[in-house]
PDB file of N, CA and C in Angstrom:
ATOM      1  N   UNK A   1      11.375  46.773 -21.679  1.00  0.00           N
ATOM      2  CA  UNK A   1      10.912  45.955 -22.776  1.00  0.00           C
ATOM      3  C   UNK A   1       9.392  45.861 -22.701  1.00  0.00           C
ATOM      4  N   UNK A   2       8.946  46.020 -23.371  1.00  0.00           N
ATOM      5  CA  UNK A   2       7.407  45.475 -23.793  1.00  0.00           C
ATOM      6  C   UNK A   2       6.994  44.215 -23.611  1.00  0.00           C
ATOM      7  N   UNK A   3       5.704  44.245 -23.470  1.00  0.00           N
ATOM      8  CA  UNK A   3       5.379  42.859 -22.471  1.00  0.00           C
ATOM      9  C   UNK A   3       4.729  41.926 -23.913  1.00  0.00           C
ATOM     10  N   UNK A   4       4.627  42.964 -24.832  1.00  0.00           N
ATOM     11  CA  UNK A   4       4.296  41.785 -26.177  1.00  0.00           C
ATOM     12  C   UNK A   4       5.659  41.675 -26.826  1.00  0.00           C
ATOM     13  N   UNK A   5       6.948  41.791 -26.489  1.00  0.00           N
ATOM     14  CA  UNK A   5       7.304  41.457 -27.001  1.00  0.00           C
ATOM     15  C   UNK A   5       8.344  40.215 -26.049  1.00  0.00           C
ATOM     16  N   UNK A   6       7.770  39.795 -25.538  1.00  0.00           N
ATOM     17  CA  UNK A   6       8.006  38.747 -24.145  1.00  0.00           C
ATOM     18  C   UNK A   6       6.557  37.339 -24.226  1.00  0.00           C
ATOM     19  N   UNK A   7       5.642  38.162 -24.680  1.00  0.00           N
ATOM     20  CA  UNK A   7       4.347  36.990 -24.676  1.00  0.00           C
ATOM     21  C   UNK A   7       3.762  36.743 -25.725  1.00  0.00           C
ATOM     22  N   UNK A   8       3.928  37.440 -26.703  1.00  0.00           N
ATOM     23  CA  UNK A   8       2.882  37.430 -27.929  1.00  0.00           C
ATOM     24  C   UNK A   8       3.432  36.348 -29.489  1.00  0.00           C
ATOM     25  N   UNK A   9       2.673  36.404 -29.981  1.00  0.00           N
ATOM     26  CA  UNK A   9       3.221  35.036 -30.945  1.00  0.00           C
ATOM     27  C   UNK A   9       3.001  33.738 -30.549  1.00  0.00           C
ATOM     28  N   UNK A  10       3.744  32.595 -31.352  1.00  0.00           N
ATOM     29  CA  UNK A  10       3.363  31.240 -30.608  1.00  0.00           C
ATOM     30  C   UNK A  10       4.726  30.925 -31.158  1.00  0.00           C
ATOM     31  N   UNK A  11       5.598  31.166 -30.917  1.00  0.00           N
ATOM     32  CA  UNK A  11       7.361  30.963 -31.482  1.00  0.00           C
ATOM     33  C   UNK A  11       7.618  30.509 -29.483  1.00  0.00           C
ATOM     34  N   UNK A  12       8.911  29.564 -29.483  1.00  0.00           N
ATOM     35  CA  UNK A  12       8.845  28.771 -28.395  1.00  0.00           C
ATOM     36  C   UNK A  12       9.235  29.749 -27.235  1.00  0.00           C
ATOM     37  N   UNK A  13      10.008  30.643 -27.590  1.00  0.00           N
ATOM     38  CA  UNK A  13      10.188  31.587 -26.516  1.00  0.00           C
ATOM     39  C   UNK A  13       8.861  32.121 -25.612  1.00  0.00           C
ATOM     40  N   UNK A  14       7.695  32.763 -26.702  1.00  0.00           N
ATOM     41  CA  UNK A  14       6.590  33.440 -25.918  1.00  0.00           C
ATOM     42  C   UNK A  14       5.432  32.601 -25.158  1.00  0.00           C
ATOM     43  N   UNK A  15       5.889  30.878 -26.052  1.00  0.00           N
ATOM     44  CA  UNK A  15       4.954  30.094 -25.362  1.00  0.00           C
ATOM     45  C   UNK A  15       5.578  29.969 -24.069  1.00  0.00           C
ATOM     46  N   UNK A  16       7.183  29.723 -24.189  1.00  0.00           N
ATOM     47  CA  UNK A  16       7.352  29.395 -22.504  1.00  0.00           C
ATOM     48  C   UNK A  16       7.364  30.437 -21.564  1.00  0.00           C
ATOM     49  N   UNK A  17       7.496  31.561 -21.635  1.00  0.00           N
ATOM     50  CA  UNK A  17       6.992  32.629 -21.044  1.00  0.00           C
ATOM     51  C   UNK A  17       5.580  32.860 -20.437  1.00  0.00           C
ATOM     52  N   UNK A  18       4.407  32.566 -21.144  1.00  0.00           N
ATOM     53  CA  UNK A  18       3.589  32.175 -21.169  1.00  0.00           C
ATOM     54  C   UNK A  18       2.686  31.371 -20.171  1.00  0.00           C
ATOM     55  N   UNK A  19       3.568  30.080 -20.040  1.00  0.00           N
ATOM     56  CA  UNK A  19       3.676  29.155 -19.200  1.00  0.00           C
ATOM     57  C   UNK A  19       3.968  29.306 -17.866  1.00  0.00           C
ATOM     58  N   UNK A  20       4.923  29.812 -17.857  1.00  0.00           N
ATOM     59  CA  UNK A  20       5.847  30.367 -16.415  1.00  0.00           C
ATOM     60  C   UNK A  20       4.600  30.978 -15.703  1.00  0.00           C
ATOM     61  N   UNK A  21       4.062  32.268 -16.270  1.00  0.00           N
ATOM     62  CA  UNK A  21       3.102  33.089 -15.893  1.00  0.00           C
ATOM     63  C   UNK A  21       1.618  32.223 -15.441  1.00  0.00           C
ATOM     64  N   UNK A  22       1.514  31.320 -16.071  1.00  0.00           N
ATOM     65  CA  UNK A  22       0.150  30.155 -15.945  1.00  0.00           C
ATOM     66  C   UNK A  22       0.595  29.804 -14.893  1.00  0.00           C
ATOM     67  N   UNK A  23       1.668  28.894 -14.345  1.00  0.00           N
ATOM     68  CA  UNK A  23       2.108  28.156 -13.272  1.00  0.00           C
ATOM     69  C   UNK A  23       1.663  28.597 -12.120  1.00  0.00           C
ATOM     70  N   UNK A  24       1.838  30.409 -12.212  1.00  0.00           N
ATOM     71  CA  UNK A  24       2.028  31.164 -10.889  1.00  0.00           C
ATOM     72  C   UNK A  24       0.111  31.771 -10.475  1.00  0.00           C
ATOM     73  N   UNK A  25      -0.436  31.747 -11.803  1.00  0.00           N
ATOM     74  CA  UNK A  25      -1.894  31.580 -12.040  1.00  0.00           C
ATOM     75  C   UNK A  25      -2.665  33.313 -12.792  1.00  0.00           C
ATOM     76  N   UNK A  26      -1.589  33.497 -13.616  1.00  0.00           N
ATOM     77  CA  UNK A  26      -1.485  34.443 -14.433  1.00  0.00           C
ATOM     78  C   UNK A  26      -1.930  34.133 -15.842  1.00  0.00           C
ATOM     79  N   UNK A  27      -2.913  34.246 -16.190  1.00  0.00           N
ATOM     80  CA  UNK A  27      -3.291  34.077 -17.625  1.00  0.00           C
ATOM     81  C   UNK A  27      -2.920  34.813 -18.965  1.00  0.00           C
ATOM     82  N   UNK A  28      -1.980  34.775 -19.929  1.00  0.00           N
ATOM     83  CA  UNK A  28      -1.979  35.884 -20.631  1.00  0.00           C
ATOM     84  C   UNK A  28      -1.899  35.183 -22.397  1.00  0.00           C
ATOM     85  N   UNK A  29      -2.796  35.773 -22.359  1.00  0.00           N
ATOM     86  CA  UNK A  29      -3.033  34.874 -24.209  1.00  0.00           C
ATOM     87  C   UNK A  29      -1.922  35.980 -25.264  1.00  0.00           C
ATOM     88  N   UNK A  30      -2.178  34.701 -26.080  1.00  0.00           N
ATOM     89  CA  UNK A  30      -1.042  34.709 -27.497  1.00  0.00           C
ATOM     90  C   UNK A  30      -1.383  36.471 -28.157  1.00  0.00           C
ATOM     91  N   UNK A  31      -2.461  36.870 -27.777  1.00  0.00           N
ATOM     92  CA  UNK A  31      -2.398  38.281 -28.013  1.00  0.00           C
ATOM     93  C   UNK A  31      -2.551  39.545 -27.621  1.00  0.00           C
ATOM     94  N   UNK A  32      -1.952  38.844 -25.831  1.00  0.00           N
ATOM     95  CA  UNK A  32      -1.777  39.992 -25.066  1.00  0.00           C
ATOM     96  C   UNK A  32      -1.723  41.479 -25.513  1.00  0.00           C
ATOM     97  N   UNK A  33      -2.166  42.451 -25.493  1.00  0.00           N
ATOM     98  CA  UNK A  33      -2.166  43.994 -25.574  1.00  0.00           C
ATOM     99  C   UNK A  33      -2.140  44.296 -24.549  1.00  0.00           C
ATOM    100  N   UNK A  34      -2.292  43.814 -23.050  1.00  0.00           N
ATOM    101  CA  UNK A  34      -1.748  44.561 -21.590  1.00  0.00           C
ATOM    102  C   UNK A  34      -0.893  44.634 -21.006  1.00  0.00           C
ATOM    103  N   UNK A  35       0.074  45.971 -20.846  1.00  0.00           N
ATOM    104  CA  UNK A  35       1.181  45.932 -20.288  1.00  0.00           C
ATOM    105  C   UNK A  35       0.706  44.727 -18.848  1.00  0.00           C
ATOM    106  N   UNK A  36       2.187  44.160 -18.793  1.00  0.00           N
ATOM    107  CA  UNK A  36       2.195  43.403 -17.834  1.00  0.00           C
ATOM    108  C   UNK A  36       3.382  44.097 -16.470  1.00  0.00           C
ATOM    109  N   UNK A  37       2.933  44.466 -15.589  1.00  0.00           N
ATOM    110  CA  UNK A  37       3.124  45.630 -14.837  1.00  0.00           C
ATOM    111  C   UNK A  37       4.277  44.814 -13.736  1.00  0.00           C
ATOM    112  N   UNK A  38       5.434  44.661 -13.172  1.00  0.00           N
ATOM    113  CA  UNK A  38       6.086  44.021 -11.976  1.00  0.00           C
ATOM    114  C   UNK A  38       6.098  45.180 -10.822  1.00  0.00           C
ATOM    115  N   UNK A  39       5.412  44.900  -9.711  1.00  0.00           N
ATOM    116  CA  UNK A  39       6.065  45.266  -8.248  1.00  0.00           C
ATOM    117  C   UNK A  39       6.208  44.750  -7.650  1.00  0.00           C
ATOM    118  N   UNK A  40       7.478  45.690  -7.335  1.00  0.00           N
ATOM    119  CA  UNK A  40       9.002  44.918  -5.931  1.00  0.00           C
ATOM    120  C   UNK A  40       8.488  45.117  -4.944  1.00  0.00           C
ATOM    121  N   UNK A  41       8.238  43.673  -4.441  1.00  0.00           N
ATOM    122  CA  UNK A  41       7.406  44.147  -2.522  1.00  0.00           C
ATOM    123  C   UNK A  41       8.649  43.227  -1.641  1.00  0.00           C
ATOM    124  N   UNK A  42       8.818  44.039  -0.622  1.00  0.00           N
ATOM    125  CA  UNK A  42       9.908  44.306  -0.068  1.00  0.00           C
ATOM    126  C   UNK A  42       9.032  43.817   1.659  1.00  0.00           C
ATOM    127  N   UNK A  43       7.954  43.312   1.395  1.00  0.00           N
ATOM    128  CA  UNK A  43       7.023  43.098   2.593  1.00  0.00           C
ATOM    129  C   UNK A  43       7.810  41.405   3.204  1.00  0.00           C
ATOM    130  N   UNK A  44       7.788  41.477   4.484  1.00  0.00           N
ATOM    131  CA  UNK A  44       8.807  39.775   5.025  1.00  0.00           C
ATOM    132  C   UNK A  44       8.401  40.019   6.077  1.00  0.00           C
ATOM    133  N   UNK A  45       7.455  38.775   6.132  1.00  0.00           N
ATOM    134  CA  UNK A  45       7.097  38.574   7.972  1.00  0.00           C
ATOM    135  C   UNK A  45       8.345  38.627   8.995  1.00  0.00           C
ATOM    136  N   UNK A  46       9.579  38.728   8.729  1.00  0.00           N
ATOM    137  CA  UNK A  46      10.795  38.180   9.470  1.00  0.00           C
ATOM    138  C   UNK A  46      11.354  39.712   9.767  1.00  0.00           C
ATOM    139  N   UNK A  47      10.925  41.203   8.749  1.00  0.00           N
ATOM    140  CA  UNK A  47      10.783  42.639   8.986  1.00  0.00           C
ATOM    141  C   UNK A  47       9.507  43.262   9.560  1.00  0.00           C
ATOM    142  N   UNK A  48       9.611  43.451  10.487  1.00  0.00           N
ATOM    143  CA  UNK A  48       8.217  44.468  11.128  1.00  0.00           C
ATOM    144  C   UNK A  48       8.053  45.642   9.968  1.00  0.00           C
ATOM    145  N   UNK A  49       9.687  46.369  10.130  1.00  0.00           N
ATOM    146  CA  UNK A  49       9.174  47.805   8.978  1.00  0.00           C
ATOM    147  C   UNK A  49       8.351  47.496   7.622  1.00  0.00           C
ATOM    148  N   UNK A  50       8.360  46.778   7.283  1.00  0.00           N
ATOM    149  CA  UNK A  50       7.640  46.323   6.144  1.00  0.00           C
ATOM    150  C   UNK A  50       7.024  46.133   5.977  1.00  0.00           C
ATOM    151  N   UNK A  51       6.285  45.270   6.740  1.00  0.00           N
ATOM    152  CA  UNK A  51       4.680  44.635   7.189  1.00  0.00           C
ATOM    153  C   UNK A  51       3.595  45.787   6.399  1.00  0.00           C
ATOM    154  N   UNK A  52       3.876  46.589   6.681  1.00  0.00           N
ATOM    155  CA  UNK A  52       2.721  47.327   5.861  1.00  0.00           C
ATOM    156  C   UNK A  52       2.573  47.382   4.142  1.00  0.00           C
ATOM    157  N   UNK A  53       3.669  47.012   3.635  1.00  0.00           N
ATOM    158  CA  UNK A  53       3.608  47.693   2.277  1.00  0.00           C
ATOM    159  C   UNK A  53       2.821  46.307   1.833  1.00  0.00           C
ATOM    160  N   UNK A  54       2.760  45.074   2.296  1.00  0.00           N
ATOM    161  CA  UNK A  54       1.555  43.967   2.010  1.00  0.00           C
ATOM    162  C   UNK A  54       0.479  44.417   1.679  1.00  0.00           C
ATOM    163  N   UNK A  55      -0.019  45.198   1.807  1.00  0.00           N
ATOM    164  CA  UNK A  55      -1.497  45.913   2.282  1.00  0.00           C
ATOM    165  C   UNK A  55      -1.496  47.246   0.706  1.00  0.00           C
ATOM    166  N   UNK A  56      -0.182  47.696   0.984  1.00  0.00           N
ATOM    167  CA  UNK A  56       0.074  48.593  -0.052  1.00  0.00           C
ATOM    168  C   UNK A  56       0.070  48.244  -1.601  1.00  0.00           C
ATOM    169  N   UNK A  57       0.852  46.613  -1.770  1.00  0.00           N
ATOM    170  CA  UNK A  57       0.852  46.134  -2.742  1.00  0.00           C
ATOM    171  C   UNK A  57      -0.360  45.412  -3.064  1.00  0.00           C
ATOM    172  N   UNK A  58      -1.271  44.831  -2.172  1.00  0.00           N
ATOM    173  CA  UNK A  58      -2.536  44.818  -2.838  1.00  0.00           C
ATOM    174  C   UNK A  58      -3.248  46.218  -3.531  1.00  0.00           C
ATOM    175  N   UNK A  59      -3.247  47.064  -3.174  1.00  0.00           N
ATOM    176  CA  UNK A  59      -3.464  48.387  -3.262  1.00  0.00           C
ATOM    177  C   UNK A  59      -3.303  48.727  -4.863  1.00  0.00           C
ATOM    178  N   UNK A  60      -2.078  48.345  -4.944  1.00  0.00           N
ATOM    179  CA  UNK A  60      -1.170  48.777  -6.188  1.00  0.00           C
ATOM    180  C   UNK A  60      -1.911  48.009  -7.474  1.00  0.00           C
ATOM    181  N   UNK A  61      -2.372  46.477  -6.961  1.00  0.00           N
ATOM    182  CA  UNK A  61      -2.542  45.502  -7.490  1.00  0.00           C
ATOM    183  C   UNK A  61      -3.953  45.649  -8.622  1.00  0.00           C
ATOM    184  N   UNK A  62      -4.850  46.122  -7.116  1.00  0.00           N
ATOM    185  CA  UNK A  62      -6.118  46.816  -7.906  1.00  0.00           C
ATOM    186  C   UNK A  62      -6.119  47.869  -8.600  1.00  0.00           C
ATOM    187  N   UNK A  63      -5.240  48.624  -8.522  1.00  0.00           N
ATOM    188  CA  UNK A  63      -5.144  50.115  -9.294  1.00  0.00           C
ATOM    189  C   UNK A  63      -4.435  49.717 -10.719  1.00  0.00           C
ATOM    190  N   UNK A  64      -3.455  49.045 -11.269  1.00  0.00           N
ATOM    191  CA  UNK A  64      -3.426  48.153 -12.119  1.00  0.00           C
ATOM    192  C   UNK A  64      -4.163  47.261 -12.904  1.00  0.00           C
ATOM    193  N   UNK A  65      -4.918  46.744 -12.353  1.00  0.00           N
ATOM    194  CA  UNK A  65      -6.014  45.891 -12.736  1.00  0.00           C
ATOM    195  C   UNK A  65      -7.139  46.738 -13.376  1.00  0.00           C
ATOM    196  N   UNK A  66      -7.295  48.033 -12.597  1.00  0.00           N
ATOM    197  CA  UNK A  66      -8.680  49.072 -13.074  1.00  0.00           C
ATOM    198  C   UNK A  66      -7.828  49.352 -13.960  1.00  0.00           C
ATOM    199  N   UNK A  67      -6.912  50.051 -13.983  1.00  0.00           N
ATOM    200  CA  UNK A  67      -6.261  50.319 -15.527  1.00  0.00           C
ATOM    201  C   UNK A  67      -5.902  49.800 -16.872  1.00  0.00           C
ATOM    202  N   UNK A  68      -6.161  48.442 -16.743  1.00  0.00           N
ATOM    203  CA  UNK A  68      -5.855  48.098 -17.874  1.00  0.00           C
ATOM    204  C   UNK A  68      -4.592  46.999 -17.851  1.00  0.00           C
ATOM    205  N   UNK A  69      -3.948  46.705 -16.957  1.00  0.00           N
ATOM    206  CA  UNK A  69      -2.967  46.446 -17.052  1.00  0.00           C
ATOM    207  C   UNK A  69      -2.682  44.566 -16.104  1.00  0.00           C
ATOM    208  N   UNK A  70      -1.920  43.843 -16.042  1.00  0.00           N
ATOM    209  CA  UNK A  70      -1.554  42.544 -15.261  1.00  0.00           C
ATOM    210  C   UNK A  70      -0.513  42.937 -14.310  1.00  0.00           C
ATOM    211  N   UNK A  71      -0.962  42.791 -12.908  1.00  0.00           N
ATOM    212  CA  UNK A  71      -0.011  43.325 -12.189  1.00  0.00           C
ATOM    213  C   UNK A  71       0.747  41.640 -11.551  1.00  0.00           C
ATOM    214  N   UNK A  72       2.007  41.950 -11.512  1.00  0.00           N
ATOM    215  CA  UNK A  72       2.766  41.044 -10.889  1.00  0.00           C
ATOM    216  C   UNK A  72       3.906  41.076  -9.745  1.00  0.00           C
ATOM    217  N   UNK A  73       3.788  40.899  -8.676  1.00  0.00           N
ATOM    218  CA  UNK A  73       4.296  41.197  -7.972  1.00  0.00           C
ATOM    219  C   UNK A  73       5.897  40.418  -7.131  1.00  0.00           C
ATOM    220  N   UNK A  74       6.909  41.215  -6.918  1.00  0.00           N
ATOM    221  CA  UNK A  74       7.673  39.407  -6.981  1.00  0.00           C
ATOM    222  C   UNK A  74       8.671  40.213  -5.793  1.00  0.00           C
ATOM    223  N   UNK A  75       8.868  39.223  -4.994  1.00  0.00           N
ATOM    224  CA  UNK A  75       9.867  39.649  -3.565  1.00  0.00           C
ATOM    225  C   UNK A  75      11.407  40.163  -3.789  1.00  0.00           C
ATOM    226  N   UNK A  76      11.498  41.199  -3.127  1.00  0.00           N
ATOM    227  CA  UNK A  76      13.219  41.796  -2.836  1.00  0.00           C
ATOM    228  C   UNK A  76      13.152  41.818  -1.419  1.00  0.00           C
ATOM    229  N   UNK A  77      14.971  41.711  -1.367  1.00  0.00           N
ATOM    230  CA  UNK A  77      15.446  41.516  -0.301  1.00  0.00           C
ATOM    231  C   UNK A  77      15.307  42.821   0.631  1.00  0.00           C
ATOM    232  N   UNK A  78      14.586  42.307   1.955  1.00  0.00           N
ATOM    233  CA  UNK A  78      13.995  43.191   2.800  1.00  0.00           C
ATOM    234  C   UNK A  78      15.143  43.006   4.576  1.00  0.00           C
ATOM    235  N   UNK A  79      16.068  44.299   4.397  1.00  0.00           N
ATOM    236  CA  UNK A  79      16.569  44.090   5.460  1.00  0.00           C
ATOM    237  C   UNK A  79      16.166  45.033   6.304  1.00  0.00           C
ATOM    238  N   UNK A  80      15.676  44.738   8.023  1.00  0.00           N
ATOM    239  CA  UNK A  80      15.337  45.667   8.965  1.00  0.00           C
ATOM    240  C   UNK A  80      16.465  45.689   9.711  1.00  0.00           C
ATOM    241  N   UNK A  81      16.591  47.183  10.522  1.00  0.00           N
ATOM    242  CA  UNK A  81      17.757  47.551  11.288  1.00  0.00           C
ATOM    243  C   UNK A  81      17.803  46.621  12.292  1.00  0.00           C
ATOM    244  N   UNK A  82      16.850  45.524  12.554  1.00  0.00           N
ATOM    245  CA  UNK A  82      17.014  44.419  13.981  1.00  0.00           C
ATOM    246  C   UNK A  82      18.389  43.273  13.128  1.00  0.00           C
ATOM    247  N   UNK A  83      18.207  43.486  11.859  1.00  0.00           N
ATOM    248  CA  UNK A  83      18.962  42.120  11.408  1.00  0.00           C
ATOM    249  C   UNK A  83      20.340  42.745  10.441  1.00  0.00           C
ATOM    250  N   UNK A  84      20.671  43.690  10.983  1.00  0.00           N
ATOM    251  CA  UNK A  84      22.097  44.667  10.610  1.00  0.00           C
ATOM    252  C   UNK A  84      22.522  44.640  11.255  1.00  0.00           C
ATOM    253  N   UNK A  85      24.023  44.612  10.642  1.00  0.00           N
ATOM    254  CA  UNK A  85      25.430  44.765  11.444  1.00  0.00           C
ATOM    255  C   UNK A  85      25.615  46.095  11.717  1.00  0.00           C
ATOM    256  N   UNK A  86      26.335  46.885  12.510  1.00  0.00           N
ATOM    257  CA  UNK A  86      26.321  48.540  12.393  1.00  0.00           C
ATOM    258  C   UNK A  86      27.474  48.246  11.501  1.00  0.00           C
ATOM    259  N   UNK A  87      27.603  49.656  10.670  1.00  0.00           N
ATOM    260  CA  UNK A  87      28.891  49.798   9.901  1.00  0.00           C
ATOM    261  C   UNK A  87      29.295  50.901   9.929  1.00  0.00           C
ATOM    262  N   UNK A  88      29.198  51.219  11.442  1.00  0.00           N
ATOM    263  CA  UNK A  88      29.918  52.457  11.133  1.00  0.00           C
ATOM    264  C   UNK A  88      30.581  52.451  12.633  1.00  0.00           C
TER     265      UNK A  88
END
């Protein structure tokens, strides 16, 4: 889906959308034209393997930003082989 068609207008849906994004300290006005970009960072102090992609997703963050675009980034579930059951 398109990110104006999630933010743009002033109909109650795009204002509260809008809002949500302010809360978290995301600014995006009533006539957004920038894709608004999501990456899954999978980074959890509680996973060593992961620890790095922190570093990566800033990375991502600025390369987004030079482009044109609002990058947002939002946590998935990060399991390391210390905190697995074997299944096999």
């Amino acid at each position: 889906m398109r990110s104006s068609e999630w933010f743009s207008g002033n109909d109650e849906t795009a204002v509260s959308h809008r809002v949500v994004m302010r809360s978290v300290g995301l600014e995006v006005p009533a006539n957004n034209t920038k894709p608004i970009i999501g990456i899954a960072d999978s980074s959890s102090d509680l996973n060593p393997c992961n620890l790095p992609l922190r570093a990566l997703v800033d990375d991502v963050k600025a390369g987004i930003l030079e482009a044109g675009g609002l990058p947002v980034a939002f946590p998935v579930i990060s399991l390391g082989e210390d905190l697995m059951k074997a299944s096999s």
